[in-house]
N, C-alpha and C. Protein backbone atom coordinates (compact mmCIF):
# COMPACT_ATOMS: atom_id res chain seq x y z
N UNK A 1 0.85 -1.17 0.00
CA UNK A 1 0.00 0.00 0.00
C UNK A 1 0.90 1.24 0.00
N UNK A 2 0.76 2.16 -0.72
CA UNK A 2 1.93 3.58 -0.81
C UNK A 2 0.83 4.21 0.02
N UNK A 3 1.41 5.34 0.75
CA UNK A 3 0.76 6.63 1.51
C UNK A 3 -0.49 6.92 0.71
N UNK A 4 -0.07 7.29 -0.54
CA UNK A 4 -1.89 8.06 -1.38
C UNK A 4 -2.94 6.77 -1.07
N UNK A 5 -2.53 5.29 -1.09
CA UNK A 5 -3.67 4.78 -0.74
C UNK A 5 -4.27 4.43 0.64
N UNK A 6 -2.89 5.02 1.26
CA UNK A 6 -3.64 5.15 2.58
C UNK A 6 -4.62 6.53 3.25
N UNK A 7 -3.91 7.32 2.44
CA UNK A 7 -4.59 8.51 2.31
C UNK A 7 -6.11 8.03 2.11
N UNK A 8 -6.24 7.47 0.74
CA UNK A 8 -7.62 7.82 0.41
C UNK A 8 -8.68 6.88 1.32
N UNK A 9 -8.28 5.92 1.40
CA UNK A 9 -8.80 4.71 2.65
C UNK A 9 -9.34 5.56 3.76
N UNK A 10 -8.30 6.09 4.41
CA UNK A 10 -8.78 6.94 5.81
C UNK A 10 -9.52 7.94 5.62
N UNK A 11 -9.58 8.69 4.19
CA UNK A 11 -10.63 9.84 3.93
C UNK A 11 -11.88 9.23 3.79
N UNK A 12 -11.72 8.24 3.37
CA UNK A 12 -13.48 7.60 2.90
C UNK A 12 -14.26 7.28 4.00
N UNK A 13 -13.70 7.17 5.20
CA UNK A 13 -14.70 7.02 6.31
C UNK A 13 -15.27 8.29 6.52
N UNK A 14 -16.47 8.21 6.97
CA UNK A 14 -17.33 9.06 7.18
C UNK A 14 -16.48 10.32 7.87
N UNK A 15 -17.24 11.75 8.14
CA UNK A 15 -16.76 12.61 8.77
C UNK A 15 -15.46 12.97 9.25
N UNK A 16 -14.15 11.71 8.53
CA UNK A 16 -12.27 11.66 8.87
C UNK A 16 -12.55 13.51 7.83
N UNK A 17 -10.92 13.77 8.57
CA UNK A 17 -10.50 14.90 7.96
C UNK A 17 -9.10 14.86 8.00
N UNK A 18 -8.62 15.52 7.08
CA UNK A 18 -7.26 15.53 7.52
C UNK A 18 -6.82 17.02 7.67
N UNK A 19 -5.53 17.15 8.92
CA UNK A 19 -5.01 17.94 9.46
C UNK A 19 -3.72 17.65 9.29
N UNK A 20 -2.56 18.81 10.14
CA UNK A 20 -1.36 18.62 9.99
C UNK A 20 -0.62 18.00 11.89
N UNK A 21 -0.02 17.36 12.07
CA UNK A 21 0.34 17.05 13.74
C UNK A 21 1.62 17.06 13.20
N UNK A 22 2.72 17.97 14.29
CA UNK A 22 3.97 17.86 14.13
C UNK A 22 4.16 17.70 12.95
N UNK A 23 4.11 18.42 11.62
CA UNK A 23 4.91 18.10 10.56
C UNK A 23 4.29 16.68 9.71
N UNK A 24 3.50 16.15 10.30
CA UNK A 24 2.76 15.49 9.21
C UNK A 24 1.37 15.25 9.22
N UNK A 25 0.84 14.32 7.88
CA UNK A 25 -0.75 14.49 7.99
C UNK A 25 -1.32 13.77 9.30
N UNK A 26 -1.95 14.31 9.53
CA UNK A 26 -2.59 13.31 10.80
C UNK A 26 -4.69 13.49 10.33
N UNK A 27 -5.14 12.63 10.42
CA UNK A 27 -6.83 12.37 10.00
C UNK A 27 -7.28 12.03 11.62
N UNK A 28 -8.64 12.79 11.55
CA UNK A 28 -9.35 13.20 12.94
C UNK A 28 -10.97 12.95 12.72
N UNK A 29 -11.50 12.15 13.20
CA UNK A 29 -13.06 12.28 13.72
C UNK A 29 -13.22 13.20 14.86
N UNK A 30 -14.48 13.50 14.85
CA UNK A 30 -15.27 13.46 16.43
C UNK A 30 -13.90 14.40 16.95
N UNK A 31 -13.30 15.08 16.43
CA UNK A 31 -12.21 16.06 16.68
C UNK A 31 -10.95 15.32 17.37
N UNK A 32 -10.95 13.85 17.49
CA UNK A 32 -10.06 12.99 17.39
C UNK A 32 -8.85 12.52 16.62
N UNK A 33 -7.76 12.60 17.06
CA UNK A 33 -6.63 12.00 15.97
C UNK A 33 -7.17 9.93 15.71
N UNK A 34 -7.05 9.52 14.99
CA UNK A 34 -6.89 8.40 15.08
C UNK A 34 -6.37 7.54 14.01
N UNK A 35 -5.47 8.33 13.18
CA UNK A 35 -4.23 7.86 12.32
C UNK A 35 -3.24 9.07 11.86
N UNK A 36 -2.26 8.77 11.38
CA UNK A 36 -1.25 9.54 10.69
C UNK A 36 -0.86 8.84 10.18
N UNK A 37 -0.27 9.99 9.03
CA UNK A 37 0.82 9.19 8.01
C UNK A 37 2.08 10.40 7.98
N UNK A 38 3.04 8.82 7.54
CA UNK A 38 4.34 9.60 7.37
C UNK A 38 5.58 9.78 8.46
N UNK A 39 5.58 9.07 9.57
CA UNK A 39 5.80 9.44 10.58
C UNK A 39 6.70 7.78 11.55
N UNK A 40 7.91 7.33 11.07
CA UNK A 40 9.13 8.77 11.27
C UNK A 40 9.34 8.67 9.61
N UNK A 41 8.96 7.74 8.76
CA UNK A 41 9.14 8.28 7.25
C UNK A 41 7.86 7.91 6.34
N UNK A 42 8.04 7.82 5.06
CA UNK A 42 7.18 8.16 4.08
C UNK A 42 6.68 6.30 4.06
N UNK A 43 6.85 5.65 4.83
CA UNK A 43 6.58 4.07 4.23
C UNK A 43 5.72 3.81 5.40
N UNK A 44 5.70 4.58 6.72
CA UNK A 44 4.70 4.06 8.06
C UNK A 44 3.44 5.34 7.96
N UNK A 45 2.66 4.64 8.73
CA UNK A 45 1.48 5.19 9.22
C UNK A 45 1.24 4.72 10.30
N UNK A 46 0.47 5.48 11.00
CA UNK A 46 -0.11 4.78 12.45
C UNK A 46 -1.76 5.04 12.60
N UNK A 47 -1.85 3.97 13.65
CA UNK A 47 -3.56 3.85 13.56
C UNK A 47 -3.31 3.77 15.30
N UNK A 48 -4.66 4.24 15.60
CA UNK A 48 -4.60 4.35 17.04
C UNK A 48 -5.77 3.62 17.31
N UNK A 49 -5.18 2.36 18.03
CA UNK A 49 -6.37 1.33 18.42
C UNK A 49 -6.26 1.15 20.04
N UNK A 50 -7.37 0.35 20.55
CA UNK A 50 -7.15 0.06 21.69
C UNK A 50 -6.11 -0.95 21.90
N UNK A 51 -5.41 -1.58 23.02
CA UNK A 51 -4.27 -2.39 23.49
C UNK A 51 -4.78 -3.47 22.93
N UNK A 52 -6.07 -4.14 23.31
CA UNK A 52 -6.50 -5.08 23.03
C UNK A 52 -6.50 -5.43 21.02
N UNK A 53 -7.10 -4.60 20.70
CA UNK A 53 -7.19 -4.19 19.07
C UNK A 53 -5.57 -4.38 18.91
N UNK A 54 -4.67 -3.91 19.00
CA UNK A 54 -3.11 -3.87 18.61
C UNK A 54 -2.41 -5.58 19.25
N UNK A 55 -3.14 -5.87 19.79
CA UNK A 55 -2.28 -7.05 20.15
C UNK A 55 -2.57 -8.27 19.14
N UNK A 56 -4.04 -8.04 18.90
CA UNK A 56 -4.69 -9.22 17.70
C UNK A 56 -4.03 -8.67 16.06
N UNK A 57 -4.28 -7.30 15.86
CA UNK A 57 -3.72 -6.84 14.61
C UNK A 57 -1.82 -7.52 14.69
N UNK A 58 -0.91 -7.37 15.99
CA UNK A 58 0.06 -6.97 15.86
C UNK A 58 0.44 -8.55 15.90
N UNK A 59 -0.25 -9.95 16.26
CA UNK A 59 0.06 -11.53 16.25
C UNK A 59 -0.42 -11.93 15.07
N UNK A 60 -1.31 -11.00 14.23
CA UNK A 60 -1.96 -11.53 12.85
C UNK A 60 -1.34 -11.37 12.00
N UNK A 61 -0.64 -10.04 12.08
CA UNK A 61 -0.41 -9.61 10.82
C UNK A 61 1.09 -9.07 11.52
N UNK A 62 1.76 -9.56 11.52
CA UNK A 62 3.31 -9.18 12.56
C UNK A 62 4.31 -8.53 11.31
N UNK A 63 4.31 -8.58 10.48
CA UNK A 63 5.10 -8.07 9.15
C UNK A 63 4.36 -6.60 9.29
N UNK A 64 3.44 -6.44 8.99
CA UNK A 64 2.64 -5.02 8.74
C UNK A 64 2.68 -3.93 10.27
N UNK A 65 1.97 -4.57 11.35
CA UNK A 65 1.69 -3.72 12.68
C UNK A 65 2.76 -4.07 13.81
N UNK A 66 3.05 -3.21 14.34
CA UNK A 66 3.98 -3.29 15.69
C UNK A 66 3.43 -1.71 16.33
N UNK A 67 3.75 -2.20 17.51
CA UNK A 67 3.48 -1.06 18.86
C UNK A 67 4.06 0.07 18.75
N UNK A 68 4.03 1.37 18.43
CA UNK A 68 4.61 2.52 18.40
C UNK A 68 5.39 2.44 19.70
N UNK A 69 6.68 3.18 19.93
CA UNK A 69 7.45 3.48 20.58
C UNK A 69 6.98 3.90 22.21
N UNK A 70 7.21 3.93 22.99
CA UNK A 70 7.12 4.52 24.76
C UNK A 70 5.51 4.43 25.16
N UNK A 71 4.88 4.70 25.84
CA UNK A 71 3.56 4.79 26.05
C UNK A 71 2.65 4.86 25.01
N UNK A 72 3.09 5.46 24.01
CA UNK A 72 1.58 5.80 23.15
C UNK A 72 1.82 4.71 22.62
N UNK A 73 2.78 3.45 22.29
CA UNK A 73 2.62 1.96 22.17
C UNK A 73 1.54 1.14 22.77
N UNK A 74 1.85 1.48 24.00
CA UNK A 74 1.59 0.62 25.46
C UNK A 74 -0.43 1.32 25.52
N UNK A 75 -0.65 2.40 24.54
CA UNK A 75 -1.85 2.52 24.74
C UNK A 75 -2.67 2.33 23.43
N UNK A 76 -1.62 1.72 23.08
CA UNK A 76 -2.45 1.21 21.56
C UNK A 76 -2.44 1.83 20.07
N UNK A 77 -1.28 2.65 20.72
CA UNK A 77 -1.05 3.60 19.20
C UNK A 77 0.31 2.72 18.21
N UNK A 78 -0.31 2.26 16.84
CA UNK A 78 0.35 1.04 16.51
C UNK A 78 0.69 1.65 14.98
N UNK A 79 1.87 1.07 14.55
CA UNK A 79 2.62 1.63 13.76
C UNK A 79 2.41 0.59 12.37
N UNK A 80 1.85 0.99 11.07
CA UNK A 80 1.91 0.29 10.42
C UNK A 80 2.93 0.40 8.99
N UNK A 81 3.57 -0.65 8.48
CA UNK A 81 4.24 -1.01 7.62
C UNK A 81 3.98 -0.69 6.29
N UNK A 82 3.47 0.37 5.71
CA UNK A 82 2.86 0.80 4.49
C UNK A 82 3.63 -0.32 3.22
N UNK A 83 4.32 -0.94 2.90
CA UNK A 83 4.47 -1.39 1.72
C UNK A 83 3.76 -2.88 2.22
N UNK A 84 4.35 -3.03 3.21
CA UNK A 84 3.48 -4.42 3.26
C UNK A 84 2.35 -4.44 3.63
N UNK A 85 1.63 -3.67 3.86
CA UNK A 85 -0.01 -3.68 3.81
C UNK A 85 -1.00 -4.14 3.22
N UNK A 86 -1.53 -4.82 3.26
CA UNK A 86 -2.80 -4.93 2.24
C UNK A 86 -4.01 -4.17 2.32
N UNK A 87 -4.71 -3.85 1.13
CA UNK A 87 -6.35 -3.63 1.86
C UNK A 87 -6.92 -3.71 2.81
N UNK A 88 -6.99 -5.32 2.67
CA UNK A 88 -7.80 -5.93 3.35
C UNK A 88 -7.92 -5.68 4.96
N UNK A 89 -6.48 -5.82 5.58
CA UNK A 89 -6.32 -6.22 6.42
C UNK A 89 -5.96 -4.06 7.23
N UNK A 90 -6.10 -3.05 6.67
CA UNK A 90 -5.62 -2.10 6.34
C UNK A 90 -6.74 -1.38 6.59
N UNK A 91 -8.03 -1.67 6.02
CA UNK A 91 -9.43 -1.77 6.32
C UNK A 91 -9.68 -1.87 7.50
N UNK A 92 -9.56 -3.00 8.18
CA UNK A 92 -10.37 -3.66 9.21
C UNK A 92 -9.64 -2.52 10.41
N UNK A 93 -8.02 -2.34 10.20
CA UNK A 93 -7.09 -1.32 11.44
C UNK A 93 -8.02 -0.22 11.10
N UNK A 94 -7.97 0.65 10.26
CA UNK A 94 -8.36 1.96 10.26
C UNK A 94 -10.22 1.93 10.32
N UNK A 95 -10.80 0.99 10.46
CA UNK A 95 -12.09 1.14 10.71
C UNK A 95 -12.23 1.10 12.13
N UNK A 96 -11.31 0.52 12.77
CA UNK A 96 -11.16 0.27 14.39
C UNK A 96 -10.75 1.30 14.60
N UNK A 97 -10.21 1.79 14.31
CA UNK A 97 -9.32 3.07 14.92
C UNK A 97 -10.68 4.16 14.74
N UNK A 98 -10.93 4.59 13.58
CA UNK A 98 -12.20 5.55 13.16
C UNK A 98 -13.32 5.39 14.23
N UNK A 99 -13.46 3.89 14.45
CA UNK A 99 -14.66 3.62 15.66
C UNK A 99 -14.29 4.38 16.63
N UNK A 100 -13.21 3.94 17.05
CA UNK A 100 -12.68 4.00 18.73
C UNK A 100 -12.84 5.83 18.77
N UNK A 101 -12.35 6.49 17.60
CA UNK A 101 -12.24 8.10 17.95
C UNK A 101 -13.87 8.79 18.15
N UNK A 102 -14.95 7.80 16.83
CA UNK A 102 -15.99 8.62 16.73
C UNK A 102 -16.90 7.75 17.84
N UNK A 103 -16.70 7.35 18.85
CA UNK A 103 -17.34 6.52 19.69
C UNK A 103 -16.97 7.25 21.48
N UNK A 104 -15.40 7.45 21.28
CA UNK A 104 -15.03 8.92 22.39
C UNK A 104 -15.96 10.00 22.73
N UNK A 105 -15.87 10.57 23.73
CA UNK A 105 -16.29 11.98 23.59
C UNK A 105 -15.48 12.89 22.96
N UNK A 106 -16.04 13.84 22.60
CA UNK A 106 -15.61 14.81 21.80
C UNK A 106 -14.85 15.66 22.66
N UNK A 107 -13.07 16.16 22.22
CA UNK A 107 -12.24 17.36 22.61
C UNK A 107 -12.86 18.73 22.90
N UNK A 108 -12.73 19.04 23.91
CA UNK A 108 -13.32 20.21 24.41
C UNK A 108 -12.62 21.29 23.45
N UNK A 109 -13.10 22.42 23.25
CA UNK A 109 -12.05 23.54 23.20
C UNK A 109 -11.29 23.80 24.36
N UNK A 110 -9.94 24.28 23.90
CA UNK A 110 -9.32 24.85 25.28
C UNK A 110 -10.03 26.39 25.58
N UNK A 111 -10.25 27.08 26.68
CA UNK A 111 -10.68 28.05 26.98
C UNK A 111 -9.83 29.20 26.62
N UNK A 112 -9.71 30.12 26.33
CA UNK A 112 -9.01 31.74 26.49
C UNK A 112 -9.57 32.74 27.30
């Protein structure tokens, strides 16, 4: 899977948008992050699932998903392998992830 098709995958869910986080794209529901691309280069993306969600993605499909780095690993923010990706299986992460954000409550504004 190259970035543009991950791009377009994560746009097609309902109400995703994309924004910029630190220097790269990052896509948001429900005013939620719950993927990026690009990040630490042009071949990963990350999907932000629950622990449980990342442990089944990350024994299934062990070539494609592994645990992002320090805590945001350990909370389910999981790093995927863009060339070795498939659809299929590419689908099922970023529909979990899309759930989990538009199923949250919604980010407050910060006050001024």
């Amino acid at each position: 899977m190259t970035a543009e098709q991950f791009r377009r995958l994560v746009l097609s869910f309902a109400d995703s948008e994309e924004h910029t986080h630190h220097g790269h794209p990052d896509f948001r529901v429900n005013g939620r992050i719950f993927s990026t691309l690009g990040f630490p280069n042009e071949t990963r993306a990350m999907v932000k699932l629950t622990p449980e969600q990342q442990a089944d993605f990350v024994h299934d499909y062990p070539e494609v998903f592994s645990p992002a780095a320090g805590a945001w690993g350990r909370q389910g923010s999981t790093s995927v392998a863009l060339p070795k990706a498939r659809k299929v299986e590419m689908s099922r992460a970023v529909e979990a992830a899309w759930r989990n954000a538009l199923e949250a409550p919604p980010r407050r504004k910060p006050r001024r």
